[in-house]
C-alpha atoms as a PDB file:
ATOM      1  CA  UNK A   1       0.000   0.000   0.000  1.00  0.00           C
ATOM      2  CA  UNK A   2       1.687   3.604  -1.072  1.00  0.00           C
ATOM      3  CA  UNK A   3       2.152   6.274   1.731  1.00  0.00           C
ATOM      4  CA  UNK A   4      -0.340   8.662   0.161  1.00  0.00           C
ATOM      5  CA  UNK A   5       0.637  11.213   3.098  1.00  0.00           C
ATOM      6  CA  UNK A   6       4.292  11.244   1.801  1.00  0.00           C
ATOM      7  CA  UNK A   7       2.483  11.695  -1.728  1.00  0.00           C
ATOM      8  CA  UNK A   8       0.584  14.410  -1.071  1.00  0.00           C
ATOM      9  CA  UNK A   9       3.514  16.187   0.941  1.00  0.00           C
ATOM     10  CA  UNK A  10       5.481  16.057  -2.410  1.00  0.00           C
ATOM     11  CA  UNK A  11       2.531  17.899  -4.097  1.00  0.00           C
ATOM     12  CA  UNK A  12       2.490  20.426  -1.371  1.00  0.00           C
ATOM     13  CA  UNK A  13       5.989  21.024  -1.995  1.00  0.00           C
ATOM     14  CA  UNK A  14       6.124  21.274  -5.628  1.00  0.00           C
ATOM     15  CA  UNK A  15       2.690  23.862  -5.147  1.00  0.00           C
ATOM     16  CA  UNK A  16       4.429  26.041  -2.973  1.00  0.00           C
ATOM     17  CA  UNK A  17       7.174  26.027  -4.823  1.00  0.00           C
ATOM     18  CA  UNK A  18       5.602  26.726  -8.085  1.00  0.00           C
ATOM     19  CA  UNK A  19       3.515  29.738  -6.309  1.00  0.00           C
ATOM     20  CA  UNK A  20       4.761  30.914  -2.757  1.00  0.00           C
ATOM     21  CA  UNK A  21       1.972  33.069  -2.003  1.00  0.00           C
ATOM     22  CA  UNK A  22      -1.140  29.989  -1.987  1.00  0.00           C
ATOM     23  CA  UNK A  23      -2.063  28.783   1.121  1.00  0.00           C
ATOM     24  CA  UNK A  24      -2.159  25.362   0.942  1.00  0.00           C
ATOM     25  CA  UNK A  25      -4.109  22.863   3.125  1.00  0.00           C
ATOM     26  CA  UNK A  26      -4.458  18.860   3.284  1.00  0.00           C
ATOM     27  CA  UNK A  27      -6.522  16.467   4.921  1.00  0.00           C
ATOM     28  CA  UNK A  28      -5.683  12.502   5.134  1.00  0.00           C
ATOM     29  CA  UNK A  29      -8.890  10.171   4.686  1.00  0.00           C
ATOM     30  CA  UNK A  30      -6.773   7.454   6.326  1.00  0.00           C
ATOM     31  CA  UNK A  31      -9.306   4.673   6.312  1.00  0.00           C
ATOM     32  CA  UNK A  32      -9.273   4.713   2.663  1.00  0.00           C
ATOM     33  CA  UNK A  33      -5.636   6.065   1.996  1.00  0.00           C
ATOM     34  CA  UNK A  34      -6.392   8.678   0.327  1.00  0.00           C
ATOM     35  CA  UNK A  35      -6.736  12.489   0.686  1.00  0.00           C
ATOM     36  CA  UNK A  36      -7.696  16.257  -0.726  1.00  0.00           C
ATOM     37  CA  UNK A  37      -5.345  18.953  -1.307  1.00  0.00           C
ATOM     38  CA  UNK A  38      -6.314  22.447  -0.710  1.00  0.00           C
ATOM     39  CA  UNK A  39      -5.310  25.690  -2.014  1.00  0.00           C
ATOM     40  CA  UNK A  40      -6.407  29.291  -1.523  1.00  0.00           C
ATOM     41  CA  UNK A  41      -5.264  32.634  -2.095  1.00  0.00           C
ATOM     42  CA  UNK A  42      -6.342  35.417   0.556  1.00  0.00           C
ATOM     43  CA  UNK A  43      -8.809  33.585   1.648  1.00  0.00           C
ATOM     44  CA  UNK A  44     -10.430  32.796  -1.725  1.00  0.00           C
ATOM     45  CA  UNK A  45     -10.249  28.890  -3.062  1.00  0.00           C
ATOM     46  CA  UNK A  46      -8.331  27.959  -5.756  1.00  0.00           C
ATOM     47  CA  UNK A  47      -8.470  23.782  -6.284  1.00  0.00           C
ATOM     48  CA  UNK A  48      -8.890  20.846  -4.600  1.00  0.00           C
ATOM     49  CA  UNK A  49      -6.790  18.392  -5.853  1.00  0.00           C
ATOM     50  CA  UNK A  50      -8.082  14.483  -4.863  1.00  0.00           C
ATOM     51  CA  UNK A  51      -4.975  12.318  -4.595  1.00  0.00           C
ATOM     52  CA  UNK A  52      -5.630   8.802  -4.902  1.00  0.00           C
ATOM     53  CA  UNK A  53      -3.414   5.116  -3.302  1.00  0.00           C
ATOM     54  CA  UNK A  54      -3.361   2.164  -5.552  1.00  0.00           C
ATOM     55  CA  UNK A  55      -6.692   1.252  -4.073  1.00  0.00           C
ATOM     56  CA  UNK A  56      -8.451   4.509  -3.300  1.00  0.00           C
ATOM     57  CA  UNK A  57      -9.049   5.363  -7.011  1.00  0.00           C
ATOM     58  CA  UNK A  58     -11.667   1.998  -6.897  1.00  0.00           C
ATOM     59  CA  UNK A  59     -13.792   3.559  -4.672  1.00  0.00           C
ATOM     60  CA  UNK A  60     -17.671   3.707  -6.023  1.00  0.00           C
ATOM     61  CA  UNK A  61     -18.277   7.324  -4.762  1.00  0.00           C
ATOM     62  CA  UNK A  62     -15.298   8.806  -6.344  1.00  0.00           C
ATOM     63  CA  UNK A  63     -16.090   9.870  -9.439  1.00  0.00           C
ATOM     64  CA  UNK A  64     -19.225  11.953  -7.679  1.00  0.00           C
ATOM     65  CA  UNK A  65     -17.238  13.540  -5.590  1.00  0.00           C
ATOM     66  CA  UNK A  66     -14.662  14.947  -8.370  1.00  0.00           C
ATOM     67  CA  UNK A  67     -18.021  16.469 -10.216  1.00  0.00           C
ATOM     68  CA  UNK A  68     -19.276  17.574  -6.844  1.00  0.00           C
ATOM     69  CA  UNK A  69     -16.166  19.579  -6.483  1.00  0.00           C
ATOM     70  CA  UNK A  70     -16.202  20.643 -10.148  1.00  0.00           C
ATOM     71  CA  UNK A  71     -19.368  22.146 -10.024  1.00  0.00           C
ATOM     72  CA  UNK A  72     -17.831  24.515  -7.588  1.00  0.00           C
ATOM     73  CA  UNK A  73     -16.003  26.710 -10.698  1.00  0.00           C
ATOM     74  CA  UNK A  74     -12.362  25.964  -9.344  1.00  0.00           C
ATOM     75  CA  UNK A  75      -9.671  24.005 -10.312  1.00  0.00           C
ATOM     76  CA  UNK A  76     -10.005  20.191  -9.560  1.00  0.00           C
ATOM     77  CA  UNK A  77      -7.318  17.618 -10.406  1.00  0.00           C
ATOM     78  CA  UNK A  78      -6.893  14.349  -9.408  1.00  0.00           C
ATOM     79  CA  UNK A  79      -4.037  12.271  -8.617  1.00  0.00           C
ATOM     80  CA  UNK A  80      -3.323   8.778  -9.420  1.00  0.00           C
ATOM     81  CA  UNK A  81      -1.044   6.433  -8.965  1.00  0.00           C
ATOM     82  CA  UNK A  82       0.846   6.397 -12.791  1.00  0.00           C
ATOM     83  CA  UNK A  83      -0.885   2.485 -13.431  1.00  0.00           C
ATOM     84  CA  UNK A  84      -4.027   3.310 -12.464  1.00  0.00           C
ATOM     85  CA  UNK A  85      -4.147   6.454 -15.053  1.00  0.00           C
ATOM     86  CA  UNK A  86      -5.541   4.864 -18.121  1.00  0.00           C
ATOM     87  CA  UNK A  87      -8.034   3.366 -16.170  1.00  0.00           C
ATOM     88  CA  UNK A  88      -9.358   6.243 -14.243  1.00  0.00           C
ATOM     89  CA  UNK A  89      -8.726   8.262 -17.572  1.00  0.00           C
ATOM     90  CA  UNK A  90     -11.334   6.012 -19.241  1.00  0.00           C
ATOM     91  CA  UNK A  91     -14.052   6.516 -16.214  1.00  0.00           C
ATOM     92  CA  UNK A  92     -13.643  10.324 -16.312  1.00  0.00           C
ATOM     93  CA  UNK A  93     -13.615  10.549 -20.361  1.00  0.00           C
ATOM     94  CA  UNK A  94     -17.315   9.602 -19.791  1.00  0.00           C
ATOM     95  CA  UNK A  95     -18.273  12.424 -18.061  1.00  0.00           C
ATOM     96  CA  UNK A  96     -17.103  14.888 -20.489  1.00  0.00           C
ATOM     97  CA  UNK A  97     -16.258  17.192 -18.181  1.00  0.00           C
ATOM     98  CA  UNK A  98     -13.921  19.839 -19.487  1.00  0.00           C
ATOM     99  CA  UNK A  99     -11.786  21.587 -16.883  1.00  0.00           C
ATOM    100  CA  UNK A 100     -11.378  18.452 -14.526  1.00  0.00           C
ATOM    101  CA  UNK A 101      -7.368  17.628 -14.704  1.00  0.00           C
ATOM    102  CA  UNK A 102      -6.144  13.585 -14.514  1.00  0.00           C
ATOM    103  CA  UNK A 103      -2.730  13.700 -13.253  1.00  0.00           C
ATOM    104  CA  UNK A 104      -0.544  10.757 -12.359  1.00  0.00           C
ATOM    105  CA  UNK A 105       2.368  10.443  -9.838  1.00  0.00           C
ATOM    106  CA  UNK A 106       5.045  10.095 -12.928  1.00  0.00           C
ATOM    107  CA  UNK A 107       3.888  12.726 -14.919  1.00  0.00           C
ATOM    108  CA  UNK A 108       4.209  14.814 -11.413  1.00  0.00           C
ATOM    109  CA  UNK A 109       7.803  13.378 -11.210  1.00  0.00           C
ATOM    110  CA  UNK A 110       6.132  12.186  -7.492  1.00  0.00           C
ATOM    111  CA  UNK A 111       7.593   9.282  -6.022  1.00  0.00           C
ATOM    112  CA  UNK A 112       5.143   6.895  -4.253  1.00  0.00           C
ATOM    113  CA  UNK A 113       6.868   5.000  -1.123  1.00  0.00           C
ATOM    114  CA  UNK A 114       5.288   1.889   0.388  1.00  0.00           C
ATOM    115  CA  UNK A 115       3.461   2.113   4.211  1.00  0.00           C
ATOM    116  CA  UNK A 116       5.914   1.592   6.870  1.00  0.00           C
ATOM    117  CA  UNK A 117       4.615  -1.298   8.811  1.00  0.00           C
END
């Protein structure tokens, strides 16, 4: 199972770098290994960014929640591990939502480490 918190620390760091002046937030859903990462910018949202484990991207419920938070006119990416892409690619091609972003951890250049334990 991938360390999704080390994942979405990467993120964070490569956000911050890219833009100093976001304010950028995360929560861990750690019952599903997965979690949502938040920017604003004074006070005024920006994205949510979904990043998804090698298992999380399964769930049922995720591809409502992505529209949910696309309906809410910001930017929404999510994050996948780079073999689940294709896959998740096809699910979201569906939709034809425009403005929804499919990332993977490669094309990120984000490493994904195993759990500890």
């Amino acid at each position: 199972m991938i360390d999704i918190e080390d994942v979405i620390l990467q993120r964070i760091e490569q956000i911050e770098e890219d833009d100093p002046e976001l304010e950028v937030g995360y929560e861990l859903i750690g019952e599903e290994n997965r979690g949502i990462i938040i920017t604003a910018l004074e006070d005024i949202l920006i994205s949510v960014e979904f990043v998804e484990s090698d298992l999380s991207w399964q769930r049922e419920l995720a591809e409502e929640e992505y529209m949910d938070a696309h309906g809410e006119d910001i930017l929404v990416a999510v994050i996948v591990p780079t073999d689940a892409y294709l896959e998740v690619y096809g699910r979201l091609r569906r939709h034809a939502h425009k403005g929804l972003v499919l990332l993977s951890y490669e094309s990120l250049g984000i490493l994904s480490t195993p759990m500890a334990g």
